[in-house]
Protein backbone atom coordinates (compact mmCIF):
# COMPACT_ATOMS: atom_id res chain seq x y z
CA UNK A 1 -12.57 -90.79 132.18
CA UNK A 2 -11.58 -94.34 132.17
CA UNK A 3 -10.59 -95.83 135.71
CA UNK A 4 -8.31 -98.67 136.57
CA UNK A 5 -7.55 -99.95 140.03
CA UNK A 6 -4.60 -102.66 140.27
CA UNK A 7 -3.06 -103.81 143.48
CA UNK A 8 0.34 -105.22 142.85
CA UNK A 9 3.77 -105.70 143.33
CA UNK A 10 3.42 -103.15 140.58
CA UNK A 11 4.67 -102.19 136.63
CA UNK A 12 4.98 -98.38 137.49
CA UNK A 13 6.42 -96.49 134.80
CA UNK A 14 7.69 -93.01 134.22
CA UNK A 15 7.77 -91.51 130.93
CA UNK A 16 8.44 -88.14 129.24
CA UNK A 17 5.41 -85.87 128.25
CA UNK A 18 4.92 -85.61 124.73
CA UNK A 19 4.00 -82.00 124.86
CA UNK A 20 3.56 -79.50 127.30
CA UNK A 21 1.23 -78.39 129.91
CA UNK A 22 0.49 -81.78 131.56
CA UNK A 23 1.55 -83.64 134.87
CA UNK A 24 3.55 -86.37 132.84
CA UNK A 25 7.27 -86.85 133.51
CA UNK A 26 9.99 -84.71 131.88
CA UNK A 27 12.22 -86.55 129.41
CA UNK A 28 14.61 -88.76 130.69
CA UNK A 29 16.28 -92.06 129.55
CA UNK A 30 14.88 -93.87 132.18
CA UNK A 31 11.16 -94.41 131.95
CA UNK A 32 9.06 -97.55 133.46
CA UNK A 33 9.35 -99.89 136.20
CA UNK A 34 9.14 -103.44 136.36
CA UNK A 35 8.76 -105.73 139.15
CA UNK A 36 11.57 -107.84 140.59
CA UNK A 37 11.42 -111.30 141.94
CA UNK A 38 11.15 -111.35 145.58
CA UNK A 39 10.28 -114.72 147.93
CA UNK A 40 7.23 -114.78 149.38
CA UNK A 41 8.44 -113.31 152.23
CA UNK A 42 9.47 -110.58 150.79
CA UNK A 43 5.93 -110.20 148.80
CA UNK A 44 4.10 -110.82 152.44
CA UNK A 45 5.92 -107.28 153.57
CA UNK A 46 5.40 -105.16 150.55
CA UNK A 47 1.47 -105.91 150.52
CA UNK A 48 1.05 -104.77 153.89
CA UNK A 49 0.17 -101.45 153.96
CA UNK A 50 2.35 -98.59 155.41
CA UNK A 51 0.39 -95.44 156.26
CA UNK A 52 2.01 -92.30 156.33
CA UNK A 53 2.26 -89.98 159.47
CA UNK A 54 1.84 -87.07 156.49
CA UNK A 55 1.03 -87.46 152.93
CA UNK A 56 4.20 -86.00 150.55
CA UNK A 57 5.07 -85.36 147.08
CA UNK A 58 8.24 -85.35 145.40
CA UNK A 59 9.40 -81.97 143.75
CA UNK A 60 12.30 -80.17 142.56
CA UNK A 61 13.57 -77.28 145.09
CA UNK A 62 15.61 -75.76 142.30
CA UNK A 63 12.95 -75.77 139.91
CA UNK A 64 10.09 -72.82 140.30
CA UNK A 65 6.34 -73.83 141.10
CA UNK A 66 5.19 -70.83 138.61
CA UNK A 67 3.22 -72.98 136.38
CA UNK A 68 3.70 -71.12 133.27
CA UNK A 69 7.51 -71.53 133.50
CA UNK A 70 7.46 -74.94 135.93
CA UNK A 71 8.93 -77.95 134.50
CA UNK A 72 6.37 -80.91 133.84
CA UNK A 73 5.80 -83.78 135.80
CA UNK A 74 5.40 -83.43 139.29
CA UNK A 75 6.12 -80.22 139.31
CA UNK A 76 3.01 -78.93 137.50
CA UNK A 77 1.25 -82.00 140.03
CA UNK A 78 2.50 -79.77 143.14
CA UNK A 79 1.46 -76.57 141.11
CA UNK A 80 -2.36 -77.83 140.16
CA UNK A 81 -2.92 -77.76 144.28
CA UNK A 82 -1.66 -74.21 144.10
CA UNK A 83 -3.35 -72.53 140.87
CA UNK A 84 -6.72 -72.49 139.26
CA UNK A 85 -7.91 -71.27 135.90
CA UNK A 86 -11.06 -69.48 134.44
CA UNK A 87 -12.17 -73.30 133.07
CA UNK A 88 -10.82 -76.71 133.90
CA UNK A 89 -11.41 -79.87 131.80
CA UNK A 90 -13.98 -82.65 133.25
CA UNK A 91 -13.90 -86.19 132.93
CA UNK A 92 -15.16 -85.79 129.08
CA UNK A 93 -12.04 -83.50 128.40
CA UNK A 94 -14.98 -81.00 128.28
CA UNK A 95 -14.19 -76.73 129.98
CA UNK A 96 -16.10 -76.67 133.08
CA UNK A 97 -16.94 -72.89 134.45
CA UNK A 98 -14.11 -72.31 137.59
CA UNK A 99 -12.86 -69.24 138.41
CA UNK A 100 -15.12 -67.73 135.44
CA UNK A 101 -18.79 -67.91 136.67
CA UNK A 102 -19.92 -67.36 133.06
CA UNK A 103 -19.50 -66.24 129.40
CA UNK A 104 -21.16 -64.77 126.63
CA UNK A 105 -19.56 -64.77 122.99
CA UNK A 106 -20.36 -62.41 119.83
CA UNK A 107 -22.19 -64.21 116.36
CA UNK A 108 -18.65 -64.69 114.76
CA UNK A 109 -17.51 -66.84 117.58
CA UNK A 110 -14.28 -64.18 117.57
CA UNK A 111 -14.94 -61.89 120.72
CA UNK A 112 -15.84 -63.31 124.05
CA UNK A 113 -16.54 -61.49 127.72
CA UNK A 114 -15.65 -63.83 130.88
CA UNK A 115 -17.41 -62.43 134.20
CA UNK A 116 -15.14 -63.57 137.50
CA UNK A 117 -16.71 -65.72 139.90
CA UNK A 118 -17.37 -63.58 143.07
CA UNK A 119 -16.03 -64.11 146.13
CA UNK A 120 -12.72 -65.77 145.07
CA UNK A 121 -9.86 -64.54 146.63
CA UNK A 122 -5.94 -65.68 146.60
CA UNK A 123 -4.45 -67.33 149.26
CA UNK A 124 -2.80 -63.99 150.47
CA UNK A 125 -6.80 -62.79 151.08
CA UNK A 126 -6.67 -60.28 147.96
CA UNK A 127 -9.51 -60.92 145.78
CA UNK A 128 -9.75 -61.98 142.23
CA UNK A 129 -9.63 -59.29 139.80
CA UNK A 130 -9.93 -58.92 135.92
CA UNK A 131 -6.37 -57.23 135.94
CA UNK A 132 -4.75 -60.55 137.53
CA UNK A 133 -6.67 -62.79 134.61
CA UNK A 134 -5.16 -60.16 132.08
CA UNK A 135 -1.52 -60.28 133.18
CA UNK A 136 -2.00 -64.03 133.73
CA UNK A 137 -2.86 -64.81 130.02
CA UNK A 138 -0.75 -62.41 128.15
CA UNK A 139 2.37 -64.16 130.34
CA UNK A 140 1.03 -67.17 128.90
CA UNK A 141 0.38 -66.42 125.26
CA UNK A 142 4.08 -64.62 125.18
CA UNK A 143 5.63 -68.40 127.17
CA UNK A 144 6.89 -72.00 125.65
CA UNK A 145 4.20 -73.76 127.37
CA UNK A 146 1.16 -72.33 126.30
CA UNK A 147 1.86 -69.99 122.94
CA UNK A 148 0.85 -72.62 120.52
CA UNK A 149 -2.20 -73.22 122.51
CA UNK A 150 -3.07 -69.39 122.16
CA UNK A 151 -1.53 -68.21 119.22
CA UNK A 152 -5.01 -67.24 118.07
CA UNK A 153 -6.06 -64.83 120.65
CA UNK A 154 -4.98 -61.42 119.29
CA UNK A 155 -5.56 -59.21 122.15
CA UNK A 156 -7.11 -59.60 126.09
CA UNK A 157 -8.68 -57.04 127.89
CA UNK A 158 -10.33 -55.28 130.88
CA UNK A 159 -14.11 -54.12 131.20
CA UNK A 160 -14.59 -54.26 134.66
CA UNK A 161 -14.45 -57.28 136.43
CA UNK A 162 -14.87 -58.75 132.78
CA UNK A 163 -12.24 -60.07 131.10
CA UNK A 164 -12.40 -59.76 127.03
CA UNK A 165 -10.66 -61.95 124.25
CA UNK A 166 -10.85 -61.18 121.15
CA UNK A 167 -9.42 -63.64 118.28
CA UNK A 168 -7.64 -63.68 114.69
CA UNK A 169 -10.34 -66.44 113.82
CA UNK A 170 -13.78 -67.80 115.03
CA UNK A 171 -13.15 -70.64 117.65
CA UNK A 172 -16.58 -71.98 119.62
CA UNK A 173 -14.73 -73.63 121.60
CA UNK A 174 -11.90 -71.27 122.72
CA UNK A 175 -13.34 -71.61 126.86
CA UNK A 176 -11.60 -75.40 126.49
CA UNK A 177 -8.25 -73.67 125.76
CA UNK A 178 -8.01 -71.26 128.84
CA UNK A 179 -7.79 -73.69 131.59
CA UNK A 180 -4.57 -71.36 132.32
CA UNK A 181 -3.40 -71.52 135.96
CA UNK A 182 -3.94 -67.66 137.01
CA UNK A 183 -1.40 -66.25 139.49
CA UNK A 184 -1.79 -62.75 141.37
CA UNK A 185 -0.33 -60.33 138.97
CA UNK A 186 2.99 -58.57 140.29
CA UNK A 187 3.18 -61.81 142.97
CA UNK A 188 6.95 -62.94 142.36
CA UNK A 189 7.67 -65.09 145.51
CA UNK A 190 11.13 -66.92 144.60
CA UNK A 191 9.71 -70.17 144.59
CA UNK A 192 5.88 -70.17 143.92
CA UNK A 193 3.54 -66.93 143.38
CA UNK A 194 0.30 -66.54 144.65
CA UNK A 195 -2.66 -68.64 143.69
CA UNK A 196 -6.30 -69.01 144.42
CA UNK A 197 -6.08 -73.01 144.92
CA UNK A 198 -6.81 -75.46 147.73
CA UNK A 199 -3.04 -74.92 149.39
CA UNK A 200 -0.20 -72.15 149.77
CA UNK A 201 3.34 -72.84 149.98
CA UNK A 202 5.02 -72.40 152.92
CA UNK A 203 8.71 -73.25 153.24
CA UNK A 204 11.04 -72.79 156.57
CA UNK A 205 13.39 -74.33 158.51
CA UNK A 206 11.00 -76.97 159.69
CA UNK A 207 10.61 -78.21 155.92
CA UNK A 208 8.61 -77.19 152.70
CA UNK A 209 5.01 -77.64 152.85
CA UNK A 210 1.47 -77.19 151.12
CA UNK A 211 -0.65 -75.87 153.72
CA UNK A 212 -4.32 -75.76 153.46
CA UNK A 213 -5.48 -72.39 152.35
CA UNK A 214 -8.39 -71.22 154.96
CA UNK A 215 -9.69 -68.77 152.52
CA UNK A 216 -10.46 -71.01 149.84
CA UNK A 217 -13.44 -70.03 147.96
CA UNK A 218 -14.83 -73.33 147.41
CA UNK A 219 -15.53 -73.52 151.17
CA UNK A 220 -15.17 -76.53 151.78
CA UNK A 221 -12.18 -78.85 153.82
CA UNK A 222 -9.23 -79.91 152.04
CA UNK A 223 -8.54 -83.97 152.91
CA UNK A 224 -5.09 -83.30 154.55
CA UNK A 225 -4.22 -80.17 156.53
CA UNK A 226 -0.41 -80.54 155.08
CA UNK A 227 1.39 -81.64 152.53
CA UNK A 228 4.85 -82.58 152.49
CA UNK A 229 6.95 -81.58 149.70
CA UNK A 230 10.16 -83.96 149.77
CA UNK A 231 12.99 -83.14 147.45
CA UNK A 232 13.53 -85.42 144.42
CA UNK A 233 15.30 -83.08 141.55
CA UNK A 234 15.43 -86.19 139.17
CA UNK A 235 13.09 -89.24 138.32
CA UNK A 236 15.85 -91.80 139.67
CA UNK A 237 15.35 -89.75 142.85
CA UNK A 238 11.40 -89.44 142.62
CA UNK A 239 11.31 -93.43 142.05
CA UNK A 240 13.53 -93.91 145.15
CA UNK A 241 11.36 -91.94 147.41
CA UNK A 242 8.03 -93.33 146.16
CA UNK A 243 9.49 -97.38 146.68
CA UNK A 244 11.27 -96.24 150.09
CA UNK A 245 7.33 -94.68 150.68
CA UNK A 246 9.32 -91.30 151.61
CA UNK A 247 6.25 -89.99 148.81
CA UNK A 248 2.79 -91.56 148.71
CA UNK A 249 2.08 -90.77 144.69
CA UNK A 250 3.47 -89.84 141.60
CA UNK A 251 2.58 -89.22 137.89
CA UNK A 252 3.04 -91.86 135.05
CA UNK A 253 2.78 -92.91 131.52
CA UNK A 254 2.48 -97.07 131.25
CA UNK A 255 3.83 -97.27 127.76
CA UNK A 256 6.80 -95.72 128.35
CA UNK A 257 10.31 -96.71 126.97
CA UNK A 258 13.69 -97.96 128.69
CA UNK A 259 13.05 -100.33 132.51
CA UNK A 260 14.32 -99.79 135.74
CA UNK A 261 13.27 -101.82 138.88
CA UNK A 262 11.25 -101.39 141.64
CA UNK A 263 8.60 -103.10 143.51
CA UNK A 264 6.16 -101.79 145.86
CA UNK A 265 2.17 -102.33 147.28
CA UNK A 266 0.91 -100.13 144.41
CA UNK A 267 -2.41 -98.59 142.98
CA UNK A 268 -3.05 -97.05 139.69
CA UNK A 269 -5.76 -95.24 138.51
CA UNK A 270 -5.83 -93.76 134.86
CA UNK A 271 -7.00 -90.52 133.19
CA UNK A 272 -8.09 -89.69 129.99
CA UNK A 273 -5.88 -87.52 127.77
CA UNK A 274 -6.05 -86.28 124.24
CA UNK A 275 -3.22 -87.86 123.10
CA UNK A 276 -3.65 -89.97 119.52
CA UNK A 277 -2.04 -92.57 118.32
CA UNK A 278 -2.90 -92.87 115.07
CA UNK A 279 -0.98 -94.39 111.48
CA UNK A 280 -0.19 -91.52 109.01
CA UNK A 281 -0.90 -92.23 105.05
CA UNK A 282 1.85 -90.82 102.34
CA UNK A 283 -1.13 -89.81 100.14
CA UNK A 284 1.59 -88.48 97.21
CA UNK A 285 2.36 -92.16 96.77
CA UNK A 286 0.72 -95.01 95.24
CA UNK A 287 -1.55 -96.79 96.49
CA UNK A 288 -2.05 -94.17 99.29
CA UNK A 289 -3.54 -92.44 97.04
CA UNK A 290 -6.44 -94.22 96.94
CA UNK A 291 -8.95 -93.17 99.53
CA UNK A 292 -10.52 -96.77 98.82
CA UNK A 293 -7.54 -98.69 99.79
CA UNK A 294 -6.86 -96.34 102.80
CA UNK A 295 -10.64 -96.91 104.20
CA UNK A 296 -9.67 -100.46 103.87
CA UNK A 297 -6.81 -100.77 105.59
CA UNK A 298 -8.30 -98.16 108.15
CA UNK A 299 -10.95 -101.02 108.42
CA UNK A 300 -7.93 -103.58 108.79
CA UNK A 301 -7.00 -101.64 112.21
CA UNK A 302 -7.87 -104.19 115.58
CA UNK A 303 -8.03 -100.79 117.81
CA UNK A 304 -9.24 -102.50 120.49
CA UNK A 305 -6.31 -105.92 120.40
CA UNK A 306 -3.68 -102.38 120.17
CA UNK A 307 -4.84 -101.23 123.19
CA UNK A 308 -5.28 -104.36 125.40
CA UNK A 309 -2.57 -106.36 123.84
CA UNK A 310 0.58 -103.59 123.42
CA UNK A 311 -0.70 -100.57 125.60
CA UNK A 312 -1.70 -102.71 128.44
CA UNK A 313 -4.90 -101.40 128.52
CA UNK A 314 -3.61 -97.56 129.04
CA UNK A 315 -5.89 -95.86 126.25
CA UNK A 316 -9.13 -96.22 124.60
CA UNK A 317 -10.15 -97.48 121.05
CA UNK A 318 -10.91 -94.76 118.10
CA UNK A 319 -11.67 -94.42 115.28
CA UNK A 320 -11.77 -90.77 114.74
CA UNK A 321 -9.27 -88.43 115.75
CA UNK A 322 -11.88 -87.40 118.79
CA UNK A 323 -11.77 -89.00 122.22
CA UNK A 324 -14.46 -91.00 122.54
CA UNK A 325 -14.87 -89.61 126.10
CA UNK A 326 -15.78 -86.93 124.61
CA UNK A 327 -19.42 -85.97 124.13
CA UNK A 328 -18.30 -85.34 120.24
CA UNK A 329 -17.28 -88.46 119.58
CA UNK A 330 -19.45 -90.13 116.97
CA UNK A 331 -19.85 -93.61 117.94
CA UNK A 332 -22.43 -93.85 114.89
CA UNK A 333 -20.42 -93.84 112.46
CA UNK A 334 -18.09 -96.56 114.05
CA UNK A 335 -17.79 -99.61 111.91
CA UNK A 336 -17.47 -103.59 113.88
CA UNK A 337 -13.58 -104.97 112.92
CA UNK A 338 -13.60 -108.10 111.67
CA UNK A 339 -10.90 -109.90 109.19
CA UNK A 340 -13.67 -110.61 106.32
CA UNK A 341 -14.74 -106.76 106.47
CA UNK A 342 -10.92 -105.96 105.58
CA UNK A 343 -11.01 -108.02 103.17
CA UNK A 344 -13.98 -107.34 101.61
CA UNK A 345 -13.30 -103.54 101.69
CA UNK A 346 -9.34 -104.40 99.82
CA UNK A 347 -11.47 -106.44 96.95
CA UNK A 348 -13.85 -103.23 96.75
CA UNK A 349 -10.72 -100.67 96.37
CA UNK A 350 -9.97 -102.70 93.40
CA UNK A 351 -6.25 -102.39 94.45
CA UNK A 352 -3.51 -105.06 94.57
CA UNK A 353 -0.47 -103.32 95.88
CA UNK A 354 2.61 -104.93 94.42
CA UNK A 355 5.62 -103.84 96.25
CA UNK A 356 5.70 -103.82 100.53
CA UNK A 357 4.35 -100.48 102.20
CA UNK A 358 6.65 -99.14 104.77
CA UNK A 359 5.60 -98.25 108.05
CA UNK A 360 8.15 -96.03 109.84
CA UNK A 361 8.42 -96.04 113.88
CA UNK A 362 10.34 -94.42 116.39
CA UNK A 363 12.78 -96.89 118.02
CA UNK A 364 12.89 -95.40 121.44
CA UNK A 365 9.30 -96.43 122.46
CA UNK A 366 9.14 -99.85 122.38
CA UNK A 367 5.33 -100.00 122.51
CA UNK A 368 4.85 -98.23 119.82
CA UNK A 369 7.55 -100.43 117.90
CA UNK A 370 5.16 -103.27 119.19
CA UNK A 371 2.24 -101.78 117.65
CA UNK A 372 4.07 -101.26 114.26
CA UNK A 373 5.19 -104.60 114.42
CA UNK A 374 1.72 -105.91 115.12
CA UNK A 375 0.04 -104.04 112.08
CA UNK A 376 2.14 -104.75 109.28
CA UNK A 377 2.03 -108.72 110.32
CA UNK A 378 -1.81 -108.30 110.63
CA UNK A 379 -1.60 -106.21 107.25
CA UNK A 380 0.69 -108.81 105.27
CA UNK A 381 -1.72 -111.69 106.48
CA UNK A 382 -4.27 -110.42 105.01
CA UNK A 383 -2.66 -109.46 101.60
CA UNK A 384 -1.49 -106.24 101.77
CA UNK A 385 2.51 -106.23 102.41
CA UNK A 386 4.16 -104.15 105.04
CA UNK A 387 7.26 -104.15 106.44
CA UNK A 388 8.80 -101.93 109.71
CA UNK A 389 11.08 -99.32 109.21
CA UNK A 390 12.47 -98.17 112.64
CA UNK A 391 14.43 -95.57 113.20
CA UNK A 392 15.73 -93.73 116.00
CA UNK A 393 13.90 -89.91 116.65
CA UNK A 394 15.83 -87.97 115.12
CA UNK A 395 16.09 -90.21 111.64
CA UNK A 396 12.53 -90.83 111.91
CA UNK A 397 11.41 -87.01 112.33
CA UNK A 398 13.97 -86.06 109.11
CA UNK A 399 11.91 -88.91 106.93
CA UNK A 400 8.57 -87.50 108.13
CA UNK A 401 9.65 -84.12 106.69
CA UNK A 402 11.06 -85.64 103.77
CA UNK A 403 8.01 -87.74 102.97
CA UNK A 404 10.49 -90.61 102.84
CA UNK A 405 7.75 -93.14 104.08
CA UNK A 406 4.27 -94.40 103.12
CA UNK A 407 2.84 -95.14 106.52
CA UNK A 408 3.79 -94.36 109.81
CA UNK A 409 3.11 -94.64 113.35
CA UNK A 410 2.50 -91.23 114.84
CA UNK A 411 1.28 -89.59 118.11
CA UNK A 412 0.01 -85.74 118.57
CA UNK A 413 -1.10 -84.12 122.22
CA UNK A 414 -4.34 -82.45 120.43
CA UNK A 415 -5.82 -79.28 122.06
CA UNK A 416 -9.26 -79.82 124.10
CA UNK A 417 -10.81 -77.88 121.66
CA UNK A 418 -9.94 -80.97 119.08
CA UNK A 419 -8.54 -78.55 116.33
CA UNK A 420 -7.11 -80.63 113.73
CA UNK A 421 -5.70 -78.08 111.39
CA UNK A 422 -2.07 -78.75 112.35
CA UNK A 423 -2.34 -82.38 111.56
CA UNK A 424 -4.83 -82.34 108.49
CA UNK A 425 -5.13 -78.90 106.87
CA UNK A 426 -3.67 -78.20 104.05
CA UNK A 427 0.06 -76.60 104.75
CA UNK A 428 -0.04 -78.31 108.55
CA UNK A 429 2.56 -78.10 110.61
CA UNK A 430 1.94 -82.13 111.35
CA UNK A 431 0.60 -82.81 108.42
CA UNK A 432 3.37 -85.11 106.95
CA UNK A 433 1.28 -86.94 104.51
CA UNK A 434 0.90 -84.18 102.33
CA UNK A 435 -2.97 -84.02 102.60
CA UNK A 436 -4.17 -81.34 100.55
CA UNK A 437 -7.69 -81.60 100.24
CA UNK A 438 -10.06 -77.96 100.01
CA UNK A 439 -13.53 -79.99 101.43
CA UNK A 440 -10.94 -81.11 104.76
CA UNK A 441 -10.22 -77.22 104.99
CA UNK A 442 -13.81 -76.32 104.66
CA UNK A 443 -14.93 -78.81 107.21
CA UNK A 444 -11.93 -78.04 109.92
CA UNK A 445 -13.12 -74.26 109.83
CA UNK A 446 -17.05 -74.82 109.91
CA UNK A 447 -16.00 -77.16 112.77
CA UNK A 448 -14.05 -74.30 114.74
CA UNK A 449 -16.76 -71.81 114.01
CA UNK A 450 -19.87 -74.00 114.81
CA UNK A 451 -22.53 -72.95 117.55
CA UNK A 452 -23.48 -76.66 117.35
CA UNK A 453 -20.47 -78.17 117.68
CA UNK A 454 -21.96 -82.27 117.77
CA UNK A 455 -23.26 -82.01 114.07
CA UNK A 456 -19.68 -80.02 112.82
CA UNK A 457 -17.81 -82.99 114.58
CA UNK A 458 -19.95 -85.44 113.29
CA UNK A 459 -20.26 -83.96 109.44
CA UNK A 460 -15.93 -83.90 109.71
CA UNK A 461 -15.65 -87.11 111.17
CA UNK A 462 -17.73 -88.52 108.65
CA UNK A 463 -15.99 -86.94 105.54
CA UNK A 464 -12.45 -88.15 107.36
CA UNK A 465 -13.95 -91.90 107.76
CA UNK A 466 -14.30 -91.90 103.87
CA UNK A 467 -11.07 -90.14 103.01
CA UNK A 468 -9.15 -91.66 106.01
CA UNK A 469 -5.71 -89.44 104.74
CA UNK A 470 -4.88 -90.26 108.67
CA UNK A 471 -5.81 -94.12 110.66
CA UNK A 472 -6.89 -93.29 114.42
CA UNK A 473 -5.74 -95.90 116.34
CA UNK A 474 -6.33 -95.21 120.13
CA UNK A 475 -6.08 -92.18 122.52
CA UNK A 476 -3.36 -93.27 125.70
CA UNK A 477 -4.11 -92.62 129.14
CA UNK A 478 -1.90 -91.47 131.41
CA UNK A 479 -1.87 -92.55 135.05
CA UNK A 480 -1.48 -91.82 138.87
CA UNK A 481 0.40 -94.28 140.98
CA UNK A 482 -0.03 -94.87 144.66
CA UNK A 483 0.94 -96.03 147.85
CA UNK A 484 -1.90 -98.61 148.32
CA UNK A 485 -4.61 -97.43 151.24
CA UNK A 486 -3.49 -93.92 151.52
CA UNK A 487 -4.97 -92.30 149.07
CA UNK A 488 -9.37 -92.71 148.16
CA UNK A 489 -11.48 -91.80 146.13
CA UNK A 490 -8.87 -89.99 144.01
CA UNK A 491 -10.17 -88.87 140.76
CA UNK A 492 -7.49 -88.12 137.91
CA UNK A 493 -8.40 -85.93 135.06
CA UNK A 494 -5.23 -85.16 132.35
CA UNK A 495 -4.80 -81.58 133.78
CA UNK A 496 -5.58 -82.39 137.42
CA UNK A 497 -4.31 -85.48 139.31
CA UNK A 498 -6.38 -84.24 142.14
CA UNK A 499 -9.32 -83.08 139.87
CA UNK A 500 -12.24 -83.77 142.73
CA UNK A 501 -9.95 -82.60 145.55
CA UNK A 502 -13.05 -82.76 147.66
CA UNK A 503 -13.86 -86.50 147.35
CA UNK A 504 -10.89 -87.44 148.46
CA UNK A 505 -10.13 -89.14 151.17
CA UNK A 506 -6.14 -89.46 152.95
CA UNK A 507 -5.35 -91.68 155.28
CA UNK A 508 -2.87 -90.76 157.77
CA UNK A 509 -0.95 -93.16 160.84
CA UNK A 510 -1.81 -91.91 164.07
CA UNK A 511 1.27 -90.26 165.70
């Protein structure tokens, strides 16, 4: 996970998440804050820093805490204190064993057994049983948020305490899908069910609260005995509370799309996701295709002036549609940018394109219109014309299924399991560019079926690199944002703004 620490009279900025199942904001029109001038005075007052007499979080009272129904944002935050799943995702975006103590998996990579971690028990003192894994998953392969992600599982089962999934198709990496919050089964408390996390919810006249469950099965102490939930049913109302410090922290995405104002004594610190950003080739239309030219003007790409320059810093450089947090990236096969290798690469393709690509964009992120903006001036200086075609969502999404385009600026939320099939298979559901290519297919399914998953990545990554139907650009970050000196050693992972819960540290005002 990348980490970034800035003290400031802060640019704090909400935005929408892109897909589900992630603490980012819900959609709204109003997305990122920006500072406003104050005297020093002013400044002198907001760096000082205000402890809380108890740590709160915003939330929605009239929105449910069940996380397979819960909206996102900081509603799934409040929920990840709650509910835990078989696996949760590390700092590499890699499953890490949790409520599942272990595994085994037939040769097809189709059938696999989970054993339950003893000892765990839900907040209410009932234990952990197969049953409650069961119901939990079949709610969430029949829900919005996570049907996609499990459209492949065709049945779950009961052997004991040992749960069984069997698939439609061999996945080796199916334990990096079911980080699935897993709620007592039958549990239908009107606001939030049952959960084996770190707190309960407790709501009464005095207030609504995360308490500290005693019978957590890590054992260990939680860093704050309560936690304040404070209502905020919109994001005008979460920023309020945050810059009034009625809240100590809330979720963000730093490229996000229309200002507001608000200043504060803020920290930041950002997580990993598997979001890509990546430019999307029309390969039905000349030159694009050309594998040639589109390894050249993959080569063309600054990734790393993208990221720094019109993301702020908020993602990482890639060149392969892998993290490369990720213990699959392979950063072997990564080739230095540099103007003269462009060109050099353009002479090679032996093509001269003689009418202006267009790049199509999304007008409502400006960032991304930045981005756009920056590659077809950096294209067209170096001989290959492109010019911007923005459009707002709707528009844009009608010439993506159109093929009315031949590049364009794209992002995708990719599973953890980095199954690509969607956006490069032949048929995909994302795959605009019309990329029909039988080698791709064979590589995608060796990939999802491989027992040694490093040399599948490495083999597809490679054949992508010379075929480059798609340009990987940079994988975002999103962050958490903080009332400065409350909060320590806080470690954010895309799934878990309080991912090492037990390394952190709260610091409270003395009544």
């Amino acid at each position: 996970m990348k980490k970034r620490l800035l003290k400031c009279l802060c640019t704090a900025l909400l935005l929408p998440a892109l897909l589900t199942g992630c603490w980012q904001e819900e959609p709204s029109a109003h997305d990122d804050i920006l500072p406003q001038p104050g005297g020093p005075e002013q400044e002198a007052a907001e760096t000082r820093m205000i402890l809380p007499e108890i740590f709160a979080l915003p939330y929605a009272p009239d929105q449910p805490l069940d996380p397979i129904t819960c909206p996102d944002g900081m509603q799934q935050v409040v929920a990840s204190l709650l509910y835990e799943g078989l696996f949760r995702l590390d700092l590499h975006l890699e499953p890490e064993a949790w409520l599942c103590s272990g595994y085994t998996c037939d040769d097809t990579m189709s059938r696999y057994e989970f054993t339950l971690r003893s000892g765990v028990t839900f907040s209410d003192g009932s234990p952990l049983t197969a049953a409650d894994v069961k119901a939990a998953l079949d709610r969430a392969r029949n829900s919005e948020r996570y049907r996609a992600r499990l459209s492949d599982i065709s049945s779950v089962s009961v052997s004991g305490e040992t749960v069984v999934v069997s698939l439609s198709k061999p996945n080796s990496a199916l334990p990096a899908l079911l980080d699935i919050p897993i709620v007592k089964a039958g549990s239908d408390h009107p606001d939030a069910p049952i959960g084996t996390g770190p707190y309960l919810f407790s709501a009464g006249d005095s207030g609504t609260y995360l308490v500290a469950n005693q019978s957590w099965w890590q054992g260990t102490r939680q860093p704050t005995d309560r936690i304040a939930l404070v209502e905020a049913a919109d994001l005008d109302t979460k920023l309020y509370r945050f810059t009034s410090h009625d809240v100590q922290l809330v979720t963000a995405d730093l490229t996000g799309m229309s200002p507001i104002s608000a200043t504060g004594n803020i920290v930041y610190q950002d997580a990993d996701t598997t979001i890509l950003q990546y430019v999307g080739c029309n390969v039905t239309r000349e030159p694009l295709d050309n594998a040639a030219f589109r390894r050249a003007l993959s080569q063309g790409i600054n990734r790393s002036s993208v990221v720094s320059a019109f993301l702020s810093g908020h993602g990482t450089p890639a060149q392969f549609p892998v993290s490369p947090v990720s213990p699959l990236y392979p950063s072997e096969l990564e080739t230095r940018y540099s103007r003269d290798t462009f060109s050099s690469a353009l002479a090679e393709s032996g093509i001269v394109s003689d009418r202006p690509l267009t790049l199509l964009v999304n007008t409502e992120n400006s960032f991304k219109v930045s981005v756009a903006n920056y590659l077809a001036e950096s294209f067209t200086a170096d001989g290959v014309p492109v010019t911007v075609r923005a459009l707002p969502w709707e528009e844009y999404t009608a010439a993506l299924l159109s093929g009315d385009f031949d590049l364009y600026y794209g992002e995708v939320k990719l599973t953890a399991d980095w199954d690509l099939s969607d956006l490069l298979a032949t048929g995909g559901a994302l795959n605009y560019g019309g990329w029909a290519d039988p080698r791709t297919d064979q590589l995608l399914e060796a990939f999802a079926a491989a027992s040694d998953r490093t040399a599948a990545a490495k083999s597809l990554c490679a054949y992508l690199q010379a075929q480059s139907p798609i340009l990987p650009v940079c994988f975002k970050s999103i962050s958490v944002l903080m009332q400065a000196g409350v909060v320590e050693g806080l470690t954010p992972t895309m799934a878990e703004p309080f991912y090492d819960l037990t390394g952190c540290t709260i610091h409270l005002r003395e009544s």
